[in-house]
PDB file of N, CA and C in Angstrom:
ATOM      1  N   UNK A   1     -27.828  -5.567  -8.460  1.00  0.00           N
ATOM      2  CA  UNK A   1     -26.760  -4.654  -8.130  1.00  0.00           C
ATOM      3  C   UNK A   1     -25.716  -5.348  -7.246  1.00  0.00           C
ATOM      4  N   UNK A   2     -25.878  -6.593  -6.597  1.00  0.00           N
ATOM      5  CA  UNK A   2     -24.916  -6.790  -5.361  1.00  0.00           C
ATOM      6  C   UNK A   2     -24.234  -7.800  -6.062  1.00  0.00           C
ATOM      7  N   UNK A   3     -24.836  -8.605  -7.187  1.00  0.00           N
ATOM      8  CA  UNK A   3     -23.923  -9.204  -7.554  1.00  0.00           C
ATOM      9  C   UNK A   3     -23.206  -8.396  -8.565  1.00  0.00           C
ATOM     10  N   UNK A   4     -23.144  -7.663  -8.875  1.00  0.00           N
ATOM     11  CA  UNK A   4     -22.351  -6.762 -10.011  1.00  0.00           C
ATOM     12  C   UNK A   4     -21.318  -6.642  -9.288  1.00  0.00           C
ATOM     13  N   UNK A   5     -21.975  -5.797  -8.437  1.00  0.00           N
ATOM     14  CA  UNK A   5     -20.952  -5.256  -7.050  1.00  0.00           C
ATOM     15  C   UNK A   5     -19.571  -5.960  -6.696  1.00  0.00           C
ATOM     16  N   UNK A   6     -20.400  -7.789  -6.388  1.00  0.00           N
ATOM     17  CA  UNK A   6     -19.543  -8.433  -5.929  1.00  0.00           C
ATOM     18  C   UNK A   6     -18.218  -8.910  -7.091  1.00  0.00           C
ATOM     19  N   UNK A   7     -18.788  -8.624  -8.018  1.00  0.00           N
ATOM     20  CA  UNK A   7     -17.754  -9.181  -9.489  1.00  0.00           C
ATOM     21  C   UNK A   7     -17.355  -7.891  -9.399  1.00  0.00           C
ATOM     22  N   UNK A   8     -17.514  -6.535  -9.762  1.00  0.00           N
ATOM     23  CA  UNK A   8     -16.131  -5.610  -9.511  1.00  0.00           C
ATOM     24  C   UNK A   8     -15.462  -5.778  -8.408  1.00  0.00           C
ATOM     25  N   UNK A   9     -16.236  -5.592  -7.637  1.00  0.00           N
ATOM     26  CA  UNK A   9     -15.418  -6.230  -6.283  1.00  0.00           C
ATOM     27  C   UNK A   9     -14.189  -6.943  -6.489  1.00  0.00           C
ATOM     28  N   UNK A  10     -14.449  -8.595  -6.743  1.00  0.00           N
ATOM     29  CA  UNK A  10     -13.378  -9.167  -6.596  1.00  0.00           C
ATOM     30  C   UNK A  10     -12.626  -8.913  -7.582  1.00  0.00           C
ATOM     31  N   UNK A  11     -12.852  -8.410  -8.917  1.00  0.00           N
ATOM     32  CA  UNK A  11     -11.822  -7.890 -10.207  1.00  0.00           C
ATOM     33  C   UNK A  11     -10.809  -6.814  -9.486  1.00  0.00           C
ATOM     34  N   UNK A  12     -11.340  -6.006  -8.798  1.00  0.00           N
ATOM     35  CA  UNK A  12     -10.640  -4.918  -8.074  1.00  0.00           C
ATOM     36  C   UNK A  12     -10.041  -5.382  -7.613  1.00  0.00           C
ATOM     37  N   UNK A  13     -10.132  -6.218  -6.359  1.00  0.00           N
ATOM     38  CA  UNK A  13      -9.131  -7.267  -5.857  1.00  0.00           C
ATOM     39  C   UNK A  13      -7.801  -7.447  -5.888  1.00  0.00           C
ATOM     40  N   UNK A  14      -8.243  -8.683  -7.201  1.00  0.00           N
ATOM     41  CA  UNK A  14      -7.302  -9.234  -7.629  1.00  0.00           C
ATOM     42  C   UNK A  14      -6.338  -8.743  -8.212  1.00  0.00           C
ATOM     43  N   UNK A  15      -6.669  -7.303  -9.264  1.00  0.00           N
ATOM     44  CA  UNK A  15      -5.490  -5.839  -9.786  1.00  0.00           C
ATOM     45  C   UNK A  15      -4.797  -5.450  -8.038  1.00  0.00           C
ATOM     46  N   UNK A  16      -5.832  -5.371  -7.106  1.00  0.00           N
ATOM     47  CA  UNK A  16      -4.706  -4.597  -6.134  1.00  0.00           C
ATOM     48  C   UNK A  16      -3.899  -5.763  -5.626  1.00  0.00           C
ATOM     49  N   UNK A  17      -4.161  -7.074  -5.566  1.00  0.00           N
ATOM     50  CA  UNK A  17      -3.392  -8.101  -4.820  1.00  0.00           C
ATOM     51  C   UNK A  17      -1.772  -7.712  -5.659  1.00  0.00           C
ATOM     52  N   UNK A  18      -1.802  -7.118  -7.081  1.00  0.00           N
ATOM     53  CA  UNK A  18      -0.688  -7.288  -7.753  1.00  0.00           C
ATOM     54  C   UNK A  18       0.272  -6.127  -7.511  1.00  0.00           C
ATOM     55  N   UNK A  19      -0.649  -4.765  -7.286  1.00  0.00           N
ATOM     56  CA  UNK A  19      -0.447  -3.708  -7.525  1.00  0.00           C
ATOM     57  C   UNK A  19       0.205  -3.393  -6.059  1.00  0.00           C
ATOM     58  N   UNK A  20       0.236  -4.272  -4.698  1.00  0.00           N
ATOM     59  CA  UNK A  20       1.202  -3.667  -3.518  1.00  0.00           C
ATOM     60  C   UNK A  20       1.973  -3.769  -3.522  1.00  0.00           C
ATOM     61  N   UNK A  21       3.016  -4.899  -3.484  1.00  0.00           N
ATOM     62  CA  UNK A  21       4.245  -4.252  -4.122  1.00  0.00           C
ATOM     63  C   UNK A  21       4.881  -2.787  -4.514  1.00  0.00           C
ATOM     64  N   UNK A  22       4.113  -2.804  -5.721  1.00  0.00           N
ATOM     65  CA  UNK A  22       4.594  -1.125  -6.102  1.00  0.00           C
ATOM     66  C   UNK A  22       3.546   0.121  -5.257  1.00  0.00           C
ATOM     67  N   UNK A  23       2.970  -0.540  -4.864  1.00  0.00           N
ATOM     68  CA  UNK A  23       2.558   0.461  -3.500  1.00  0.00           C
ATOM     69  C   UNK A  23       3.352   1.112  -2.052  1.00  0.00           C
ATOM     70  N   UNK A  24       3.789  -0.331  -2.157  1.00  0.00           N
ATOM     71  CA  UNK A  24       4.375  -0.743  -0.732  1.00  0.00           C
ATOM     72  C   UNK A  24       5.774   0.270  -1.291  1.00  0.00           C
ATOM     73  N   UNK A  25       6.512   0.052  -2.146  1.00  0.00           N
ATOM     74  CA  UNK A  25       7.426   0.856  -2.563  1.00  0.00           C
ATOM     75  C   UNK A  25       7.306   2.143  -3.098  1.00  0.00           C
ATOM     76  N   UNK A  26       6.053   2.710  -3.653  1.00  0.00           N
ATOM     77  CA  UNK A  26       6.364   4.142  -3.985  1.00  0.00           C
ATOM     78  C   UNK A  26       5.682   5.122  -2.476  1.00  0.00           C
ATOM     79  N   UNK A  27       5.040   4.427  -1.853  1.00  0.00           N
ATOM     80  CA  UNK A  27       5.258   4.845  -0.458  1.00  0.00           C
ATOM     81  C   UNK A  27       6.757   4.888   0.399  1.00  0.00           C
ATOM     82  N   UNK A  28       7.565   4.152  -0.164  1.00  0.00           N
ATOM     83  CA  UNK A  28       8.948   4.072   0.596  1.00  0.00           C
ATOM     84  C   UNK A  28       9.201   5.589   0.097  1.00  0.00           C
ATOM     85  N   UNK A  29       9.464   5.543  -1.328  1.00  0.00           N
ATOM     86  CA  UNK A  29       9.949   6.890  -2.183  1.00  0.00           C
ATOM     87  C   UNK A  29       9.365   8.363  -1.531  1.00  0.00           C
ATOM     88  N   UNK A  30       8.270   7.530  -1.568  1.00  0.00           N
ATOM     89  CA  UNK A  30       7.206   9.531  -1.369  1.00  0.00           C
ATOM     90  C   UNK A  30       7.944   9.797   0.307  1.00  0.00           C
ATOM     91  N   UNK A  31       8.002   8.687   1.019  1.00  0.00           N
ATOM     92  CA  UNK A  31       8.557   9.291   2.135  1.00  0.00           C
ATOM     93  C   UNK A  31      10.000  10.385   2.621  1.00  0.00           C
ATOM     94  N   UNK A  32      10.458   9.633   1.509  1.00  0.00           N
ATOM     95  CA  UNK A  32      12.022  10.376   1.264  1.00  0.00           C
ATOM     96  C   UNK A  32      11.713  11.748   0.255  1.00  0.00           C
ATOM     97  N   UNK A  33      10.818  11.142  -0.162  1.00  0.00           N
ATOM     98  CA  UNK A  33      11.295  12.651  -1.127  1.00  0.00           C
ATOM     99  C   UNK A  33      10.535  13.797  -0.594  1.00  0.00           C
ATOM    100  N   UNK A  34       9.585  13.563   0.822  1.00  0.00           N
ATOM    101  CA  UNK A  34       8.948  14.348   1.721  1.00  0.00           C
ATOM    102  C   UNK A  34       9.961  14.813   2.538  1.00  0.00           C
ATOM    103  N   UNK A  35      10.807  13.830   3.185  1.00  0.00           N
ATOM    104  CA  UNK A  35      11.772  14.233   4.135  1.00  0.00           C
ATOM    105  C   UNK A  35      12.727  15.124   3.328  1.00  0.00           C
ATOM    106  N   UNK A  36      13.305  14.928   2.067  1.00  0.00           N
ATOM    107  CA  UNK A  36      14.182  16.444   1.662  1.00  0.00           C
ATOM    108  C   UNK A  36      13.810  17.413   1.050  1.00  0.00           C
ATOM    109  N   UNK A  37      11.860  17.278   0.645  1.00  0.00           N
ATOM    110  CA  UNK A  37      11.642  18.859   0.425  1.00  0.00           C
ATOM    111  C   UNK A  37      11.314  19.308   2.307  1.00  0.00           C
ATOM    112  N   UNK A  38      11.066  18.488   2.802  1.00  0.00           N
ATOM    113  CA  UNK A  38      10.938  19.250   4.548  1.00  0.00           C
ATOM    114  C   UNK A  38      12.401  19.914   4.596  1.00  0.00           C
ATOM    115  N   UNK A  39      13.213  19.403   4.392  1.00  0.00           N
ATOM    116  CA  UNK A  39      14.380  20.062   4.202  1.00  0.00           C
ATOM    117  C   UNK A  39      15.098  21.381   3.665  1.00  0.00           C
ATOM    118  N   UNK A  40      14.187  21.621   2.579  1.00  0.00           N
ATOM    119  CA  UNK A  40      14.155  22.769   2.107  1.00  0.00           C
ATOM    120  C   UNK A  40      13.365  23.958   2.119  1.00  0.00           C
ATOM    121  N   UNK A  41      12.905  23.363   3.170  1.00  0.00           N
ATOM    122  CA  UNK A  41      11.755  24.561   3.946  1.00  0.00           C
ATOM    123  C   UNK A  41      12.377  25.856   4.576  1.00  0.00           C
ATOM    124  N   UNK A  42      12.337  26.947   4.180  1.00  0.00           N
ATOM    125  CA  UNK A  42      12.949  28.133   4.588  1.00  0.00           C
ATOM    126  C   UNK A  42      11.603  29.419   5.483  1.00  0.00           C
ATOM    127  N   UNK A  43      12.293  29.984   6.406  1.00  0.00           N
ATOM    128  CA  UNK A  43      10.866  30.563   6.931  1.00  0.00           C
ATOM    129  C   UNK A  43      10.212  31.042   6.106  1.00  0.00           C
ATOM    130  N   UNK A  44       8.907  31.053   6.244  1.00  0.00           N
ATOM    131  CA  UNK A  44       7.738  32.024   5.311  1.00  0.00           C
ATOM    132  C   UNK A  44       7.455  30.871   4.081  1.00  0.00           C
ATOM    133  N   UNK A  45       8.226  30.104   3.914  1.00  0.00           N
ATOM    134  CA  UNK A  45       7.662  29.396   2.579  1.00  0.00           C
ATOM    135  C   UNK A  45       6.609  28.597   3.453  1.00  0.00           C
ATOM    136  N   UNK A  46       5.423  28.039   2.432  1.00  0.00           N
ATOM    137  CA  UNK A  46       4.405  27.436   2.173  1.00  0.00           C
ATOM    138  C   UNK A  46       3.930  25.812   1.727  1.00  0.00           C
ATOM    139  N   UNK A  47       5.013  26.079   0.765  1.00  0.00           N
ATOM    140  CA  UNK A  47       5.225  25.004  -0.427  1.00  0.00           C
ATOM    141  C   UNK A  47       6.769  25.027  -0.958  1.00  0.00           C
ATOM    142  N   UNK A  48       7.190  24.223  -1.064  1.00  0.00           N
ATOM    143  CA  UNK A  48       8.337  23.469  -1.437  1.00  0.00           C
ATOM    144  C   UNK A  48       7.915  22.296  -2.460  1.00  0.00           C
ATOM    145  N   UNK A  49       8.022  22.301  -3.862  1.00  0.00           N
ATOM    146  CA  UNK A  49       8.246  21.286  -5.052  1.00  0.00           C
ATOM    147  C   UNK A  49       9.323  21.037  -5.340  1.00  0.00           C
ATOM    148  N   UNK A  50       9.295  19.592  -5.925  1.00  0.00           N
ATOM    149  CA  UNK A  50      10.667  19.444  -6.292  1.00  0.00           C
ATOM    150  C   UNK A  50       9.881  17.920  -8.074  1.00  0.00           C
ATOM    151  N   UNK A  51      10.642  18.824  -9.153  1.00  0.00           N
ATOM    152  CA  UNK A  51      10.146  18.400 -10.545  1.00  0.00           C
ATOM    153  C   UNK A  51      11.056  17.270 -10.421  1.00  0.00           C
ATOM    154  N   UNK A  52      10.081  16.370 -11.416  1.00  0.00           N
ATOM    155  CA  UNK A  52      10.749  15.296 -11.509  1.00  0.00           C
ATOM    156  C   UNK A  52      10.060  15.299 -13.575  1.00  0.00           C
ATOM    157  N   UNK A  53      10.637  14.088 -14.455  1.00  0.00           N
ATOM    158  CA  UNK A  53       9.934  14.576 -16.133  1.00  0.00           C
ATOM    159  C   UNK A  53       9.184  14.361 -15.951  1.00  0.00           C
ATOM    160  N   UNK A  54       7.958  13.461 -15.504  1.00  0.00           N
ATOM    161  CA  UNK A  54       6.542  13.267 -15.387  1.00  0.00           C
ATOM    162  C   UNK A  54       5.469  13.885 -14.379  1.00  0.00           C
ATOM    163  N   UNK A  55       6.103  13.957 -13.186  1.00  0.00           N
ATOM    164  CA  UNK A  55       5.478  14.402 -11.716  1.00  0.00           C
ATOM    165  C   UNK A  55       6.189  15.282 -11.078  1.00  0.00           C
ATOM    166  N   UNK A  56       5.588  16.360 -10.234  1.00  0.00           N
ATOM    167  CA  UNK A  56       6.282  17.181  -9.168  1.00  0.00           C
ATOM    168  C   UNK A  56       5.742  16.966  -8.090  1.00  0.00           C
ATOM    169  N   UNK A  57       6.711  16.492  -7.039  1.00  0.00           N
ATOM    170  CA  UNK A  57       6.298  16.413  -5.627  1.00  0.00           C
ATOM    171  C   UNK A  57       6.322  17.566  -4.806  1.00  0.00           C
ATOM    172  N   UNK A  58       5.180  18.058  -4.212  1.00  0.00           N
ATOM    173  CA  UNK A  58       4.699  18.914  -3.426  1.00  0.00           C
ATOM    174  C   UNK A  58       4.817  18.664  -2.290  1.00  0.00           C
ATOM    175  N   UNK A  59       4.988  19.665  -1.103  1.00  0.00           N
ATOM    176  CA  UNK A  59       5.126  19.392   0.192  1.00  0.00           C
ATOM    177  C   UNK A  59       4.625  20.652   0.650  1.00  0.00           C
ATOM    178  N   UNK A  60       3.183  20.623   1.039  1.00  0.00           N
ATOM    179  CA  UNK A  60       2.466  21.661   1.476  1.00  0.00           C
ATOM    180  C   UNK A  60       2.569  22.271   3.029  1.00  0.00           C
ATOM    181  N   UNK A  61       2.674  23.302   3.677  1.00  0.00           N
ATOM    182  CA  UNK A  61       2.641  23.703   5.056  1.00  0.00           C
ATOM    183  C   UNK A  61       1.636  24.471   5.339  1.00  0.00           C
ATOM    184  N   UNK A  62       0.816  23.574   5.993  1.00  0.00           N
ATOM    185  CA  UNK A  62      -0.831  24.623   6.718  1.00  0.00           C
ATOM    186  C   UNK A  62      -0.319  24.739   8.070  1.00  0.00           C
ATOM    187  N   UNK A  63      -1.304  25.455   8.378  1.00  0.00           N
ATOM    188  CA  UNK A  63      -1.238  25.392  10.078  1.00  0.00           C
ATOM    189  C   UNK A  63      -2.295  25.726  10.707  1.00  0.00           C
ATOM    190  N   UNK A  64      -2.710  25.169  11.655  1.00  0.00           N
ATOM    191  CA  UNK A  64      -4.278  25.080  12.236  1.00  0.00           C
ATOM    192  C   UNK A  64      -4.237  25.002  13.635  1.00  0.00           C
ATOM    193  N   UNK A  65      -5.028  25.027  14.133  1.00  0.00           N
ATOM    194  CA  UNK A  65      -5.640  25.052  15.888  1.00  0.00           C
ATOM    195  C   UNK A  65      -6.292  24.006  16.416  1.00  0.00           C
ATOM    196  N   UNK A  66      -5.609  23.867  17.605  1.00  0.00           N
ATOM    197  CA  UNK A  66      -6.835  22.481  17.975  1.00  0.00           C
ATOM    198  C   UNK A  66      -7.239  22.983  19.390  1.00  0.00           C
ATOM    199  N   UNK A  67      -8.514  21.917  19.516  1.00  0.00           N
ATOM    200  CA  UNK A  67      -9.218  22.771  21.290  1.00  0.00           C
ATOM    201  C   UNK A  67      -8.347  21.449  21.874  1.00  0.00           C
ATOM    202  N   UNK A  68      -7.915  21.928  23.290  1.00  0.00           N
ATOM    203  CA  UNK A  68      -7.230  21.172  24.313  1.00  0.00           C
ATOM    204  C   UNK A  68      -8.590  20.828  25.172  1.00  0.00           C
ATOM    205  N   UNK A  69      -8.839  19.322  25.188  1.00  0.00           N
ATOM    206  CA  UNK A  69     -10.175  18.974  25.853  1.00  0.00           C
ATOM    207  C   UNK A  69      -9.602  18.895  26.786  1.00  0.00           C
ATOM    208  N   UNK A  70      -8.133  18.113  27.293  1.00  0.00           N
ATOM    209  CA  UNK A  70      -8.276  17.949  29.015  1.00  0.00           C
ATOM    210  C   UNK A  70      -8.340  19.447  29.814  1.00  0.00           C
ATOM    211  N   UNK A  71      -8.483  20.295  29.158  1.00  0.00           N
ATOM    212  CA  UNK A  71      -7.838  21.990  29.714  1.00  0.00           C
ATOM    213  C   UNK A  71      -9.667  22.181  29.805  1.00  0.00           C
ATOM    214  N   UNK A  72     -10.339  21.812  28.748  1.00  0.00           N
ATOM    215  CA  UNK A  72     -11.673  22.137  28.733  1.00  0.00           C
ATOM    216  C   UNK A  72     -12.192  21.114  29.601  1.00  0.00           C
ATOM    217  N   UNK A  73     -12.144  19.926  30.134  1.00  0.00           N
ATOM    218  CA  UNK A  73     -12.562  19.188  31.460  1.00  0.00           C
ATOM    219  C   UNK A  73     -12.124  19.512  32.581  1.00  0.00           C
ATOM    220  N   UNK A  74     -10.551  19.706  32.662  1.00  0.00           N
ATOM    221  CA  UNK A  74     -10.427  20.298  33.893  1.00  0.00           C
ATOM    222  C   UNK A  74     -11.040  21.567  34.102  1.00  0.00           C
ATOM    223  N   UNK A  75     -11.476  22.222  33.530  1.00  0.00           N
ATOM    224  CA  UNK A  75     -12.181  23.396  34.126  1.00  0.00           C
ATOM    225  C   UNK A  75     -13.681  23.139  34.200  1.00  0.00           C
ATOM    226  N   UNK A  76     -14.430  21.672  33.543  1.00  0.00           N
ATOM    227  CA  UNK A  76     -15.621  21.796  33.892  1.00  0.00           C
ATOM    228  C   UNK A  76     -16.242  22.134  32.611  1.00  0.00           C
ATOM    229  N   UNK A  77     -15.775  22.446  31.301  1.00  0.00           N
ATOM    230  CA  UNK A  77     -16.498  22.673  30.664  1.00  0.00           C
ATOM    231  C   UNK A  77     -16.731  21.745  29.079  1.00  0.00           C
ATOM    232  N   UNK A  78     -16.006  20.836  28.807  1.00  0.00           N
ATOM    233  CA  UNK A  78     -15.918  19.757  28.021  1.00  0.00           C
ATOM    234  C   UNK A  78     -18.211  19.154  27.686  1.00  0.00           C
ATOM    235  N   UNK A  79     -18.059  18.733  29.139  1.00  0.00           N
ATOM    236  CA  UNK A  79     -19.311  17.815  28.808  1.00  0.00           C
ATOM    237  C   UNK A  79     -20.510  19.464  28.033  1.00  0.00           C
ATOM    238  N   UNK A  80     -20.306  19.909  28.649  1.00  0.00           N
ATOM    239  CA  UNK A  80     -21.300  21.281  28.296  1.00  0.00           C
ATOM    240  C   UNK A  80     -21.382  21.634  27.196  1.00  0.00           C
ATOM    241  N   UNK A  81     -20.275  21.749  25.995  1.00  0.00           N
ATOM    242  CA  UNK A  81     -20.406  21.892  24.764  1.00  0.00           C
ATOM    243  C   UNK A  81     -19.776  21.009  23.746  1.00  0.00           C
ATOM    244  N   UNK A  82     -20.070  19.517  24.587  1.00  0.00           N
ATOM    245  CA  UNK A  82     -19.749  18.044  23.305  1.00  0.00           C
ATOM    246  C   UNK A  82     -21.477  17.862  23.205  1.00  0.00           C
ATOM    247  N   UNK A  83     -21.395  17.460  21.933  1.00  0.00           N
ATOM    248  CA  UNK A  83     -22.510  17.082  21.197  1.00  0.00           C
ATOM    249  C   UNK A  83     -22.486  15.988  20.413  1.00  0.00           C
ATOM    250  N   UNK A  84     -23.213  15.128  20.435  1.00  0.00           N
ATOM    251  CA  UNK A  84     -22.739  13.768  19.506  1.00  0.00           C
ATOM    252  C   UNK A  84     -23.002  14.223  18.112  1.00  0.00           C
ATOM    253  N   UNK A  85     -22.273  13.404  17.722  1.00  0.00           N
ATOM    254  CA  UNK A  85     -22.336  13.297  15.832  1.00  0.00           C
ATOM    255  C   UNK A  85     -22.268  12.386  15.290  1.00  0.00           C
ATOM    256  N   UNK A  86     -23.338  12.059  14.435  1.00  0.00           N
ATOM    257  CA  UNK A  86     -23.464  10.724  13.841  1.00  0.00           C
ATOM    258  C   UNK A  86     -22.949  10.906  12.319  1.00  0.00           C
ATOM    259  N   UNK A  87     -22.886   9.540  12.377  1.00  0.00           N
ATOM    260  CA  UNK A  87     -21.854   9.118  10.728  1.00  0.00           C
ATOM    261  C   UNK A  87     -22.258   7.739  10.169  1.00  0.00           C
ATOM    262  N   UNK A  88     -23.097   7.585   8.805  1.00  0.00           N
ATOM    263  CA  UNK A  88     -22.555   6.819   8.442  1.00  0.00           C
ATOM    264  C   UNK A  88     -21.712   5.666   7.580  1.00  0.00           C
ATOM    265  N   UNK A  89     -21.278   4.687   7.651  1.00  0.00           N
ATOM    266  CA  UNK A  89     -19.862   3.983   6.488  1.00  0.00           C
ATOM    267  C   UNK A  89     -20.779   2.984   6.349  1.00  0.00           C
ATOM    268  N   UNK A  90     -20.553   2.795   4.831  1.00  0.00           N
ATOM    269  CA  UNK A  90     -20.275   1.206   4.371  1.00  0.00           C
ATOM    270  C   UNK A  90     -19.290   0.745   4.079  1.00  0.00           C
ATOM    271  N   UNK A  91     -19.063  -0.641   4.441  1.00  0.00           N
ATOM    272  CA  UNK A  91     -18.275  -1.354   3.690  1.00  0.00           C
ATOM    273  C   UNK A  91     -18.637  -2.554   3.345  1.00  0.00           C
ATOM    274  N   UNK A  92     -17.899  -3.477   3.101  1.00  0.00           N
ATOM    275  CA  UNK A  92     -17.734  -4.612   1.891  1.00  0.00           C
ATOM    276  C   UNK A  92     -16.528  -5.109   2.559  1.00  0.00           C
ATOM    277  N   UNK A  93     -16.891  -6.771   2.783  1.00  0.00           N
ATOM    278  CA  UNK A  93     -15.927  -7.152   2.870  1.00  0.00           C
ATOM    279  C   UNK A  93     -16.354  -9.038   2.349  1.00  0.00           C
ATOM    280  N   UNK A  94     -15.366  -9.406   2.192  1.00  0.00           N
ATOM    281  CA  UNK A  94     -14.900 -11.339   1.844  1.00  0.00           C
ATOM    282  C   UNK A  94     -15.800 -11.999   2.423  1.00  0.00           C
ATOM    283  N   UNK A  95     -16.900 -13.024   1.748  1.00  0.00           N
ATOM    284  CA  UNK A  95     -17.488 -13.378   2.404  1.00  0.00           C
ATOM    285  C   UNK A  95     -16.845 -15.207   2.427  1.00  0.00           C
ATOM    286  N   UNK A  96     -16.832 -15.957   3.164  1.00  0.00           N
ATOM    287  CA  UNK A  96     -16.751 -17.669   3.065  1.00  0.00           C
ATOM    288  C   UNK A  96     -16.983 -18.029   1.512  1.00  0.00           C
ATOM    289  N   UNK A  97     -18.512 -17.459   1.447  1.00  0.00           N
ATOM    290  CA  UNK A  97     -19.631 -18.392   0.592  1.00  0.00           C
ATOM    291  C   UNK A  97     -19.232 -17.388  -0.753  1.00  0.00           C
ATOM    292  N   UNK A  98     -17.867 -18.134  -1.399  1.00  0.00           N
ATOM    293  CA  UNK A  98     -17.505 -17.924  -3.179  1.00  0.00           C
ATOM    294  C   UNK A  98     -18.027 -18.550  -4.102  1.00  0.00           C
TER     295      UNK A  98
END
């Protein structure tokens, strides 16, 4: 399995070594075309699309809550209800020995 691994691996690679470029640039695009559907955001809307012939770019609006920990330490109560949480990742990375 690890050498399989390691041959998709580097096949993968070598397609993305080609493929940033047009990464690097349709990230330029998506940014702009984020900044003028933000633009067309009117109160109460949600979503703002804008069609293009193949793709429509979406620009979604959630909205959520966050806990203020320094507000929950300064009062003393932070350490009292943090709990650790474990996680874990693999990765893969380049080794010397090709």
């Amino acid at each position: 399995m690890i050498k399989e691994g390691e041959e998709l691996k580097a096949e993968i690679e070598k397609l993305s070594a080609s493929l940033s470029p047009l990464e690097t640039r349709l990230k330029i695009i998506t940014d702009i075309i984020k900044q003028h559907a933000l633009s067309q955001f009117r109160d109460g809307d949600e979503k703002v699309s804008i069609s293009g012939n193949r793709y429509e770019w979406s620009v979604t609006r959630t909205e959520s809550t966050e806990i203020d920990k320094d507000a929950l330490k300064a009062d003393g109560l932070l350490e009292k209800y943090t709990r650790p949480k474990i996680n874990y990742r693999i990765t893969t990375k380049k080794t010397k020995f090709e």
